[in-house]
Protein backbone atom coordinates (compact mmCIF):
# COMPACT_ATOMS: atom_id res chain seq x y z
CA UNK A 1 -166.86 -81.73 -1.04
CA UNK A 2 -168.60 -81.14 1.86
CA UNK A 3 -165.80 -83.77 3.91
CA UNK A 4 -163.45 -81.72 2.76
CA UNK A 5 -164.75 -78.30 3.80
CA UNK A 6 -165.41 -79.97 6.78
CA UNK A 7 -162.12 -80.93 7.39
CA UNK A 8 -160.50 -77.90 6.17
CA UNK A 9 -162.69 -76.01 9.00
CA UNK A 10 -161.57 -78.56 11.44
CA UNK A 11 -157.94 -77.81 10.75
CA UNK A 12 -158.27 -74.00 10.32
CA UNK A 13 -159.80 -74.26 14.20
CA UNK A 14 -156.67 -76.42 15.31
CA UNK A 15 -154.28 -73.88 13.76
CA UNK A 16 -155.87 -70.73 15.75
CA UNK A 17 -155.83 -73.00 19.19
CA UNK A 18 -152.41 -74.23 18.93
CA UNK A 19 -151.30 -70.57 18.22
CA UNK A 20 -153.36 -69.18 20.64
CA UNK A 21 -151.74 -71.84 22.80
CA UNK A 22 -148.28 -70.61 22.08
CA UNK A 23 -149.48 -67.03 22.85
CA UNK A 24 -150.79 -68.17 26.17
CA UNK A 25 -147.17 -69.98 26.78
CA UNK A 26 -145.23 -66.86 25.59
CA UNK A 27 -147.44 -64.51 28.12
CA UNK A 28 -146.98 -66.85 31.36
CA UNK A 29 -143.58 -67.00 30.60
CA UNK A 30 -143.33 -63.42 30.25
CA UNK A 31 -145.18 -62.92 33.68
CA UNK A 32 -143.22 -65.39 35.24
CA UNK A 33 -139.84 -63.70 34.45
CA UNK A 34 -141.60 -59.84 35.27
CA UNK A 35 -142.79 -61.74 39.14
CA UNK A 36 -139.49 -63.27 39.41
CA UNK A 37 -137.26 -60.30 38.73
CA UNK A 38 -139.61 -58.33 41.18
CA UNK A 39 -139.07 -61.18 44.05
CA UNK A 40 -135.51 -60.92 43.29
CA UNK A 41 -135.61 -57.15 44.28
CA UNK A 42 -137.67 -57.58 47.00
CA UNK A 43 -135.38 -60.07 48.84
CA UNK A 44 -132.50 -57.83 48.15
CA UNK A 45 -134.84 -54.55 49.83
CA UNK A 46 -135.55 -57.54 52.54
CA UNK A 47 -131.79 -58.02 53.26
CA UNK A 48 -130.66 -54.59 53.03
CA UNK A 49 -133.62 -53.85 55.41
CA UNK A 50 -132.49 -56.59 57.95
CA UNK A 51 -128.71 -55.35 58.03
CA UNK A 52 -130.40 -51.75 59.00
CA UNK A 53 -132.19 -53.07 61.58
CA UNK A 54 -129.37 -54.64 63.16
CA UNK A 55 -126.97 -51.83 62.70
CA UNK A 56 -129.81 -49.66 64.29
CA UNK A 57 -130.37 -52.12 67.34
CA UNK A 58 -126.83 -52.32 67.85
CA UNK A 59 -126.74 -48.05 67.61
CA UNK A 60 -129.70 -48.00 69.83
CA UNK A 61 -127.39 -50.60 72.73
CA UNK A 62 -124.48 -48.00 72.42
CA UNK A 63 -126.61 -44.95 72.97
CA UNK A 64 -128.88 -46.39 75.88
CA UNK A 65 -125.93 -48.29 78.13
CA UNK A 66 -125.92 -47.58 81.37
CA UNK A 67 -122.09 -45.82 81.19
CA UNK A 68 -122.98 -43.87 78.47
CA UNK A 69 -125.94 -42.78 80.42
CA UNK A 70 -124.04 -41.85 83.44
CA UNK A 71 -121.26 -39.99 81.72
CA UNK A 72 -123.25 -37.75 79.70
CA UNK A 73 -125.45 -37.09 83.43
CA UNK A 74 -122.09 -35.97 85.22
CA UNK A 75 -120.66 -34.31 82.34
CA UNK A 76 -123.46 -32.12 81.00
CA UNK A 77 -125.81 -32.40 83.68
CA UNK A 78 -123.36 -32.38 86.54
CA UNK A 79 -125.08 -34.82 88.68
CA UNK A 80 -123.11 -37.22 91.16
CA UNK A 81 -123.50 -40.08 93.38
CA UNK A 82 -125.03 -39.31 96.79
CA UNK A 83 -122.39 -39.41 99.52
CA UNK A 84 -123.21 -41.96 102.20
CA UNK A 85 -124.47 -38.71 104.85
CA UNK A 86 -127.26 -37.62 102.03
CA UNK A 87 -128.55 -41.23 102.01
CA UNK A 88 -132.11 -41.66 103.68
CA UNK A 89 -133.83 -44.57 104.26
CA UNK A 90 -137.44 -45.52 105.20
CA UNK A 91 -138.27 -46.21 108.88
């Protein structure tokens, strides 16, 4: 009798661990899925944040070129080019 209580304890303790197994399984599996989703979005914030950049860069080239700089100086500030006479130089 006492074999036998024995070995129904035995078994009764390698029930709970293989379940509590499985619900270990189950739970990384579930975390795995939750982090992978969440990488998922990230890389698609990461590339939508990479095409801004380079749209913004490229905005940034247009603004900052050296024609549009020099049409918006003669047409709103109405500056000019010196004429050779009101060139100086340095002795």
């Amino acid at each position: 009798m006492n074999a036998t209580l024995r070995n129904r304890g035995l078994f009764a303790a390698l029930v709970l661990a293989v379940l509590a197994s499985a619900v270990a399984v189950v739970y990384a599996k579930h975390e795995n899925r939750k982090l992978f989703a969440e990488l998922q979005a990230l890389t698609q914030q990461r590339d939508q944040l990479e095409v801004d950049w380079s749209r913004l860069q490229i905005e940034q080239s247009v603004w900052s070129s050296h024609a549009r700089v020099e049409q918006l100086g003669r047409e709103q500030m109405h500056m000019r080019s010196p004429g050779p006479d009101e060139i100086r130089s340095l002795p």
